[in-house]
Protein backbone atom coordinates (compact mmCIF):
# COMPACT_ATOMS: atom_id res chain seq x y z
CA UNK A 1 71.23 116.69 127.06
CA UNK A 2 73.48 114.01 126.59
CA UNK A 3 72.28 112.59 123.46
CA UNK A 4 73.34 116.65 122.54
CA UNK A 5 76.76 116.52 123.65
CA UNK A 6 77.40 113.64 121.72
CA UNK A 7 76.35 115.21 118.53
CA UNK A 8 77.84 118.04 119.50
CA UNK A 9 81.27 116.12 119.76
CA UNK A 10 81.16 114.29 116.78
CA UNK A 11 80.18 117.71 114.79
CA UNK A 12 83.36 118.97 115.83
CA UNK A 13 85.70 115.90 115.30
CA UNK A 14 84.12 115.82 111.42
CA UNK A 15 84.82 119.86 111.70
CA UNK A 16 88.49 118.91 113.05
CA UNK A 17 89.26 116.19 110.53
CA UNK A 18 88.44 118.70 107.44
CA UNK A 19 90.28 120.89 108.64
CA UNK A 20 93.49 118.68 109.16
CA UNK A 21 92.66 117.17 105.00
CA UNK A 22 92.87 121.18 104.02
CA UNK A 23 95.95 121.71 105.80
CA UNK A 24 97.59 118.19 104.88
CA UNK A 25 96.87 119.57 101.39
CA UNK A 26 98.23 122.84 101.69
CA UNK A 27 101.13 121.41 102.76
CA UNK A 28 102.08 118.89 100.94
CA UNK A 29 101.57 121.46 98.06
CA UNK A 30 104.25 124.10 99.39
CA UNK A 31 106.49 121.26 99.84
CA UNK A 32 106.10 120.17 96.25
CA UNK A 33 106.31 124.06 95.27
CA UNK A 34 109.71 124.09 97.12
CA UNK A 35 111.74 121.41 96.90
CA UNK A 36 112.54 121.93 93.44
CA UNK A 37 114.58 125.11 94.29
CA UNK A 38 116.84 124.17 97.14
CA UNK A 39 119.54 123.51 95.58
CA UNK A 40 118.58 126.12 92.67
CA UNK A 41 121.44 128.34 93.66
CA UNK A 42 123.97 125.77 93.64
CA UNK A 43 125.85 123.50 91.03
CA UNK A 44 126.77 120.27 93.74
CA UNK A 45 124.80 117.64 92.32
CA UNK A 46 126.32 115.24 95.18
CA UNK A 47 127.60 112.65 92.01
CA UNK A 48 129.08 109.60 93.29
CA UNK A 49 128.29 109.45 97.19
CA UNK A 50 126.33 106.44 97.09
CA UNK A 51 126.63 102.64 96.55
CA UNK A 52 124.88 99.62 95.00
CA UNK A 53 122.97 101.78 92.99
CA UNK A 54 120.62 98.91 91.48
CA UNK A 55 118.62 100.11 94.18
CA UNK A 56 117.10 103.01 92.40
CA UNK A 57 116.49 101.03 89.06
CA UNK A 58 112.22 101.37 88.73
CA UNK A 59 112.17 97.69 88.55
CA UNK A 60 108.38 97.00 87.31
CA UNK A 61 107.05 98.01 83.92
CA UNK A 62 104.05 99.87 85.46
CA UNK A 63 105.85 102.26 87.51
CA UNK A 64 108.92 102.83 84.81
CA UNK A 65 106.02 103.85 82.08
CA UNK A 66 104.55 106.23 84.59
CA UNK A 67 107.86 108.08 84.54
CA UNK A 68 108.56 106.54 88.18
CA UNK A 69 105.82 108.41 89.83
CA UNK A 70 104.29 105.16 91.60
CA UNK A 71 104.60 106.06 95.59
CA UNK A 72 100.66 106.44 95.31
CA UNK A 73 99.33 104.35 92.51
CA UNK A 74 100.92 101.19 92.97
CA UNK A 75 99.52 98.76 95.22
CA UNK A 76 99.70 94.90 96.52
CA UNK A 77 102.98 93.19 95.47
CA UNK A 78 103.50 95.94 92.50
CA UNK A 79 104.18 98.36 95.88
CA UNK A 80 106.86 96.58 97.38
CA UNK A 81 110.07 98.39 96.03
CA UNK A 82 108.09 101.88 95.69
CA UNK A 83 106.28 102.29 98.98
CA UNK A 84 105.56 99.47 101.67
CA UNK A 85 102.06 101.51 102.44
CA UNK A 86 100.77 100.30 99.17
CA UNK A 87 100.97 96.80 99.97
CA UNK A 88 97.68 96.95 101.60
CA UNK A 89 95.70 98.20 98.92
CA UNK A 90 95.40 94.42 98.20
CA UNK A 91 92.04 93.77 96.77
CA UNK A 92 92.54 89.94 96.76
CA UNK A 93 94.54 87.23 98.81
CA UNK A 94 97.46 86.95 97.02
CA UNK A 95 99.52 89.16 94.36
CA UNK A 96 102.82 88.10 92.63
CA UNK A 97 104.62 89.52 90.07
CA UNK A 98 107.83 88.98 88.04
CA UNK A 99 110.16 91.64 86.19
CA UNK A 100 112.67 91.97 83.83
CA UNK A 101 114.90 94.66 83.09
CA UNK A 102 117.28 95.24 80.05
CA UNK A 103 119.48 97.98 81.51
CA UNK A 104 122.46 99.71 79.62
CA UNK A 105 125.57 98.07 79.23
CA UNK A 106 124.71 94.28 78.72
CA UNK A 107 123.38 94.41 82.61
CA UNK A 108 119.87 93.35 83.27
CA UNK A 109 117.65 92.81 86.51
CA UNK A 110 115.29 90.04 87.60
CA UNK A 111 112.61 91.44 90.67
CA UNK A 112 110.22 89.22 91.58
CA UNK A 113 107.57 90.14 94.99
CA UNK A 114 104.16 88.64 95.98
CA UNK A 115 101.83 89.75 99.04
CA UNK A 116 99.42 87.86 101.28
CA UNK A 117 96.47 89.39 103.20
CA UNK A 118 96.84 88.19 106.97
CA UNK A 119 93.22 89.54 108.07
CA UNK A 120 93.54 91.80 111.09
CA UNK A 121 97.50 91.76 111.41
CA UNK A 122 97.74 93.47 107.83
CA UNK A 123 99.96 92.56 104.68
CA UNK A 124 102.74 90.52 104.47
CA UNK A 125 105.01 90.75 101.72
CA UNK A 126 108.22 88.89 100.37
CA UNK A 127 110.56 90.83 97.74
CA UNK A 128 113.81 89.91 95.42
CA UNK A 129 116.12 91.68 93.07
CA UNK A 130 119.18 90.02 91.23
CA UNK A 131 121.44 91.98 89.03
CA UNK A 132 123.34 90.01 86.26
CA UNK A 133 126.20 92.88 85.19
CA UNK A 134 127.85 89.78 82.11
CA UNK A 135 130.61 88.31 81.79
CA UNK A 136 133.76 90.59 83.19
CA UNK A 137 137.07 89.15 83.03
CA UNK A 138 140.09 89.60 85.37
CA UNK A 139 143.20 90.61 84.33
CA UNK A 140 146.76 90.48 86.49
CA UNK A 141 150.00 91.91 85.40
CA UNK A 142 152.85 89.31 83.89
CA UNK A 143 156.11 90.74 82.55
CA UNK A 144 156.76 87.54 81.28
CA UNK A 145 153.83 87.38 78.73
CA UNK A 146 153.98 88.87 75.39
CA UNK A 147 151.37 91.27 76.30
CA UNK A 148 152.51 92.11 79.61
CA UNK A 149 149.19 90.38 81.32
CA UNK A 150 147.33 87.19 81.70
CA UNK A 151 143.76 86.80 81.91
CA UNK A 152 142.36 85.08 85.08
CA UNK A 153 139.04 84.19 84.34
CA UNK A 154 135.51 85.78 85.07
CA UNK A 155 135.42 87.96 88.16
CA UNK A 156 131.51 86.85 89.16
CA UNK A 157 130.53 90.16 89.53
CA UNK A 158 126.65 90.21 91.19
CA UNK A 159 124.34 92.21 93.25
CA UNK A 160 121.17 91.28 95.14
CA UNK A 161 118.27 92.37 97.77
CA UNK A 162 115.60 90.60 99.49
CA UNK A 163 112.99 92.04 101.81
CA UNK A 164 110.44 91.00 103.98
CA UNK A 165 107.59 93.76 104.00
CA UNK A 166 105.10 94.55 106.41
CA UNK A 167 101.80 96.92 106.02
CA UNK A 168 97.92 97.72 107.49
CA UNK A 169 95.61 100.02 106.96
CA UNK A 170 94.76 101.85 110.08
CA UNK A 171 92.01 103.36 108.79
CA UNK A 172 90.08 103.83 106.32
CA UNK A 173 92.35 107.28 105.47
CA UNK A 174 95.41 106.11 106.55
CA UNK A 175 97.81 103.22 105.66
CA UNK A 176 101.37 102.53 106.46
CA UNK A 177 104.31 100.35 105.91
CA UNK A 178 108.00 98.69 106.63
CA UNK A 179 110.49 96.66 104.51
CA UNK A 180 113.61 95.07 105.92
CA UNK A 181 116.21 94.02 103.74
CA UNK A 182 119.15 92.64 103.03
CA UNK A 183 121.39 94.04 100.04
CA UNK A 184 124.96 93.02 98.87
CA UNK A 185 127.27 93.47 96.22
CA UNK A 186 130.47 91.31 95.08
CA UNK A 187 132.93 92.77 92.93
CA UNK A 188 134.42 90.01 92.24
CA UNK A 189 138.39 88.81 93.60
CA UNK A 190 141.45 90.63 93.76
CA UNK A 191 145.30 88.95 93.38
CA UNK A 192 146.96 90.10 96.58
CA UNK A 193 150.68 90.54 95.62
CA UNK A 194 152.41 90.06 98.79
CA UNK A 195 150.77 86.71 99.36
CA UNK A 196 149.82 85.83 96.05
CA UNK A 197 146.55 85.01 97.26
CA UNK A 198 142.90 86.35 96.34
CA UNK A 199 140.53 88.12 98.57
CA UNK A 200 136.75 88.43 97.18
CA UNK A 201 135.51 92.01 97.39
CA UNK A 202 131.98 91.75 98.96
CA UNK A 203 130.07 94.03 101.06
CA UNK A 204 126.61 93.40 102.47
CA UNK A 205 124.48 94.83 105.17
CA UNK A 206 120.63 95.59 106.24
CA UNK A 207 118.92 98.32 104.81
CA UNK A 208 114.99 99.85 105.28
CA UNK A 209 111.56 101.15 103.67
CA UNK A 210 109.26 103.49 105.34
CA UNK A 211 105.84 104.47 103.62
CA UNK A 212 102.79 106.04 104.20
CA UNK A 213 99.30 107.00 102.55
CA UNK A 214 96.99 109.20 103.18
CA UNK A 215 93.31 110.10 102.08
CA UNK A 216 92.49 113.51 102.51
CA UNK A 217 88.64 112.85 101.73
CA UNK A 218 88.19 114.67 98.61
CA UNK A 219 87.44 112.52 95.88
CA UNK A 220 90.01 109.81 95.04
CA UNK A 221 93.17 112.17 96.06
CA UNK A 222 95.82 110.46 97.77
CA UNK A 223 98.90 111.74 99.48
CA UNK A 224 101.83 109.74 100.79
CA UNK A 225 105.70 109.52 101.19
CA UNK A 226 108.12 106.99 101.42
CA UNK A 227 112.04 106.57 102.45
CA UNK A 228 114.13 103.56 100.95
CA UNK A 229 117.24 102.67 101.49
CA UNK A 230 118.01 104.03 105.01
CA UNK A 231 121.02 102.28 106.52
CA UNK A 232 124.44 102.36 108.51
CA UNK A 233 127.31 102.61 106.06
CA UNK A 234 128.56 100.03 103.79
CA UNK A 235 132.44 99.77 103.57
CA UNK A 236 134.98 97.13 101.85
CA UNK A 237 138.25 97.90 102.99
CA UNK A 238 138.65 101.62 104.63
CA UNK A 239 136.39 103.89 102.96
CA UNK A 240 132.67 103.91 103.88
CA UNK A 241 130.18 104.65 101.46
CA UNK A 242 126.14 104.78 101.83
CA UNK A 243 123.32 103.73 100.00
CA UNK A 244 120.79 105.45 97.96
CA UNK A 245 118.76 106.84 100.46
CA UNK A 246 115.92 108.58 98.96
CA UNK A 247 113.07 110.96 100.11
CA UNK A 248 109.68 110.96 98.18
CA UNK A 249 106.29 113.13 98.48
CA UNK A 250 103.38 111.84 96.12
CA UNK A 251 100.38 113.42 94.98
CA UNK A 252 97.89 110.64 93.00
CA UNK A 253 94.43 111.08 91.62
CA UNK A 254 91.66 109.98 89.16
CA UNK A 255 91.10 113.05 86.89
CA UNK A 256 88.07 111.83 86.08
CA UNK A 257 86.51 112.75 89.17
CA UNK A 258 87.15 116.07 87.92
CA UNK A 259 86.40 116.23 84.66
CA UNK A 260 83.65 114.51 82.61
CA UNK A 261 84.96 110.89 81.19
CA UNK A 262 83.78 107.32 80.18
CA UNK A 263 81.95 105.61 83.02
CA UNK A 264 84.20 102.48 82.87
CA UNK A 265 87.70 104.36 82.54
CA UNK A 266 90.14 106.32 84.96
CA UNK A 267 93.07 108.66 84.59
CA UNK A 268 95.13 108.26 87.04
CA UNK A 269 97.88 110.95 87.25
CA UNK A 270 100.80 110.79 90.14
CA UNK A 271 103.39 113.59 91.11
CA UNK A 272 106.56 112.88 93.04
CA UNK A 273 108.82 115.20 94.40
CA UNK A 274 112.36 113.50 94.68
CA UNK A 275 115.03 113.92 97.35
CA UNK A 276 117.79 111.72 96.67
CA UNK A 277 120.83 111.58 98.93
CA UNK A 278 123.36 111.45 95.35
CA UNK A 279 121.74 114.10 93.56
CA UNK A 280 119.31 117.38 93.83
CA UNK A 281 115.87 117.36 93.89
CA UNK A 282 113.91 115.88 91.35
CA UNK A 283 110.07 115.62 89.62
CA UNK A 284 108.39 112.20 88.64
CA UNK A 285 105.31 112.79 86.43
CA UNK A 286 103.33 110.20 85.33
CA UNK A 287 99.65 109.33 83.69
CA UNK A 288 97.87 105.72 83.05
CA UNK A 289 94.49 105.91 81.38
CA UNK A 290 93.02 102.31 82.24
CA UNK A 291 89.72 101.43 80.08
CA UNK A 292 87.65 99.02 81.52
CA UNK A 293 90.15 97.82 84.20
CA UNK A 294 91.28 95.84 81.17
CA UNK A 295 93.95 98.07 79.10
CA UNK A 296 96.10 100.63 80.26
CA UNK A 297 97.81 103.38 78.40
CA UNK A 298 100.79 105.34 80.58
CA UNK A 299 103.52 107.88 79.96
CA UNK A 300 105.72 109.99 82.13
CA UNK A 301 108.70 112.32 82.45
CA UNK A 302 111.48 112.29 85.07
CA UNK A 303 112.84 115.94 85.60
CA UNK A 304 116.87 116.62 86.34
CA UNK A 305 118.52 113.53 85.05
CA UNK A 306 121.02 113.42 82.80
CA UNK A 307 120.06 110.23 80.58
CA UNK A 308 116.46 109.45 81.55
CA UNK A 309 113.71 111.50 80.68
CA UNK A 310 110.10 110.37 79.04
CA UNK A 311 108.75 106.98 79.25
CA UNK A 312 105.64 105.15 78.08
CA UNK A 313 104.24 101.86 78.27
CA UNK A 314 100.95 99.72 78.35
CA UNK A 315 99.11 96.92 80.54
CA UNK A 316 96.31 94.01 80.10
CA UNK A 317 94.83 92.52 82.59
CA UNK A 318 92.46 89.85 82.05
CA UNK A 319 91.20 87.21 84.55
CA UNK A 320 93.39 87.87 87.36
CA UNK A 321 96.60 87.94 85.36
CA UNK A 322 98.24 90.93 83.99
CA UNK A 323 101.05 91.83 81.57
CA UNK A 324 102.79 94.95 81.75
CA UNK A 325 105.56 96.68 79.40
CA UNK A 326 107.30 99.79 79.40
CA UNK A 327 110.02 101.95 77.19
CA UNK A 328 112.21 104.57 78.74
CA UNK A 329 114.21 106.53 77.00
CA UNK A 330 118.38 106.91 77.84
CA UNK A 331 119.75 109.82 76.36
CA UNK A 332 123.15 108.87 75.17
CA UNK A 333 122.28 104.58 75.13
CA UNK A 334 119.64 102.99 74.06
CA UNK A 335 116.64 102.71 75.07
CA UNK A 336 115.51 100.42 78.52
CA UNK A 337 112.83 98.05 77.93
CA UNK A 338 111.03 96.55 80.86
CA UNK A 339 108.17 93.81 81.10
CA UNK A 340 106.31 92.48 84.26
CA UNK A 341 103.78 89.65 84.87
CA UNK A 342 101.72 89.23 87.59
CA UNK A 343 98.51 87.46 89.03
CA UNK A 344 95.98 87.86 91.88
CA UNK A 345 94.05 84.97 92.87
């Protein structure tokens, strides 16, 4: 009798738990049928509310030639500035990775991140971004120069963000994820003209990542979300401003497990449905085809910018080290080129 109650239970709790992957599905699906239309009937795009907007730069080559959709399929250090979750999908001891970033405008971005397994007590993860935005120079008003001004040198403009990242899998279906981190911005000095003095414009404050995965059980789908960038206000004299918070539902799987394809291959493909804080609601689509778990192939489209739109790019990964590059296109500039390295040892 007992031995049938027990079965009995655990019939119902594998019962229960399809039932919650169907409805987890069905819902993540109306969400990603509806979020493109709510601000359909409306022309606010919300332009120009946030701040220190290196934040949203896709800063590794994998995720930018995926067309940004990389809540889901990026995981160990590659995870850290997509969604903290993915950090323990770690398959070794220890990930790094390095990128650079030739963004529009002479500015470019270093990122740099690497992950450690910590057994029981999860992943651990450290994470960097610099932002080099050239040489600017500073300018004050002189009547008594011929052309009315004097140059006062370079005004150091620069932008960073570390973050210290937690994650665990507390499941086998479920993972999920924290980063804490500090951001700041300098824009450089400003001539005060009562004093004659010069006060350095610099803001700086704690910001945070939230992330989550999910696996429903059917084949290799995954489903997850992520916030970055949550945060009190930022302010350097008297107005306040806020950063890039953003919102993100992810859909990932191997298509392969659906249709017919070489034994030693994959084809990945992610979906992201975008909430930003600065603009209305986006798409991310993105595909890798990886042969061998030694090549990859990717492209992707972003949906409801202005500038960017497709992307493609390619990895190798050999021995434990990888090399990753990616082209985006820019509309009106030219093209952004990205390139990553990593290891896993």
């Amino acid at each position: 009798m007992t031995g049938f109650i027990h079965r009995t239970a655990k019939g119902r709790m594998k019962i229960s738990m399809k039932r919650l992957s169907k409805y987890t599905i069905v819902a993540f699906l109306a969400i990603f049928l509806l979020m493109p239309n709510v601000n359909a009937q409306t022309d606010l795009k919300k332009i120009g509310q946030t701040g220190l907007q290196f934040l949203k730069v896709d800063m590794h080559a994998r995720a930018a030639g995926m067309g940004g959709a990389s809540i889901m399929t990026m995981g160990g250090a590659d995870a850290l500035f997509y969604n903290p979750a993915g950090t323990a999908e770690m398959e070794t001891g220890l990930d790094f990775f390095a990128s650079q970033v030739g963004w529009i405008a002479d500015i470019s971005y270093l990122a740099t991140g690497v992950t450690k397994t910590m057994g029981n007590l999860g992943t651990v993860g450290v994470s960097l971004i610099t932002a080099n935005y050239g040489d600017i120079v500073g300018t004050r008003v002189d009547a008594g120069s011929e052309d009315g001004y004097v140059t006062t040198g370079n005004l150091g403009v620069n932008a960073s963000a570390v973050g210290l990242t937690w994650a665990r899998a507390l499941s086998d279906k479920f993972r999920f994820g924290g980063t804490v981190k500090y951001a700041s911005q300098q824009l450089g000095e400003s001539l005060m003209p009562e004093t004659n003095k010069t006060k350095t414009n610099q803001v700086g404050g704690f910001a945070y990542d939230f992330g989550t995965m999910f696996y429903p059980g059917f084949k290799s789908l995954k489903l997850g979300m992520s916030f970055t960038n949550f945060s009190e206000q930022f302010k350097y004299e008297e107005e306040a401003f806020e950063l890039p918070l953003t919102f993100k539902l992810g859909v990932a799987m191997n298509l392969f497990d659906l249709i017919s394809g070489p034994s030693n291959s994959s084809l990945n493909f992610e979906v992201n449905a975008i909430h930003p804080r600065d603009y209305t609601e986006r798409v991310h689509l993105g595909g890798e085809f990886l042969y061998g778990n030694m090549l990859a192939l990717r492209g992707g489209y972003k949906t409801n910018y202005d500038q960017e739109s497709f992307s493609m790019g390619f990895g190798i990964k050999m021995s434990g080290f990888r090399v990753d590059y990616a082209y985006s296109a820019m509309g009106d500039f030219d093209g952004i080129s990205r390139i990553t390295v990593g290891a896993s040892f």
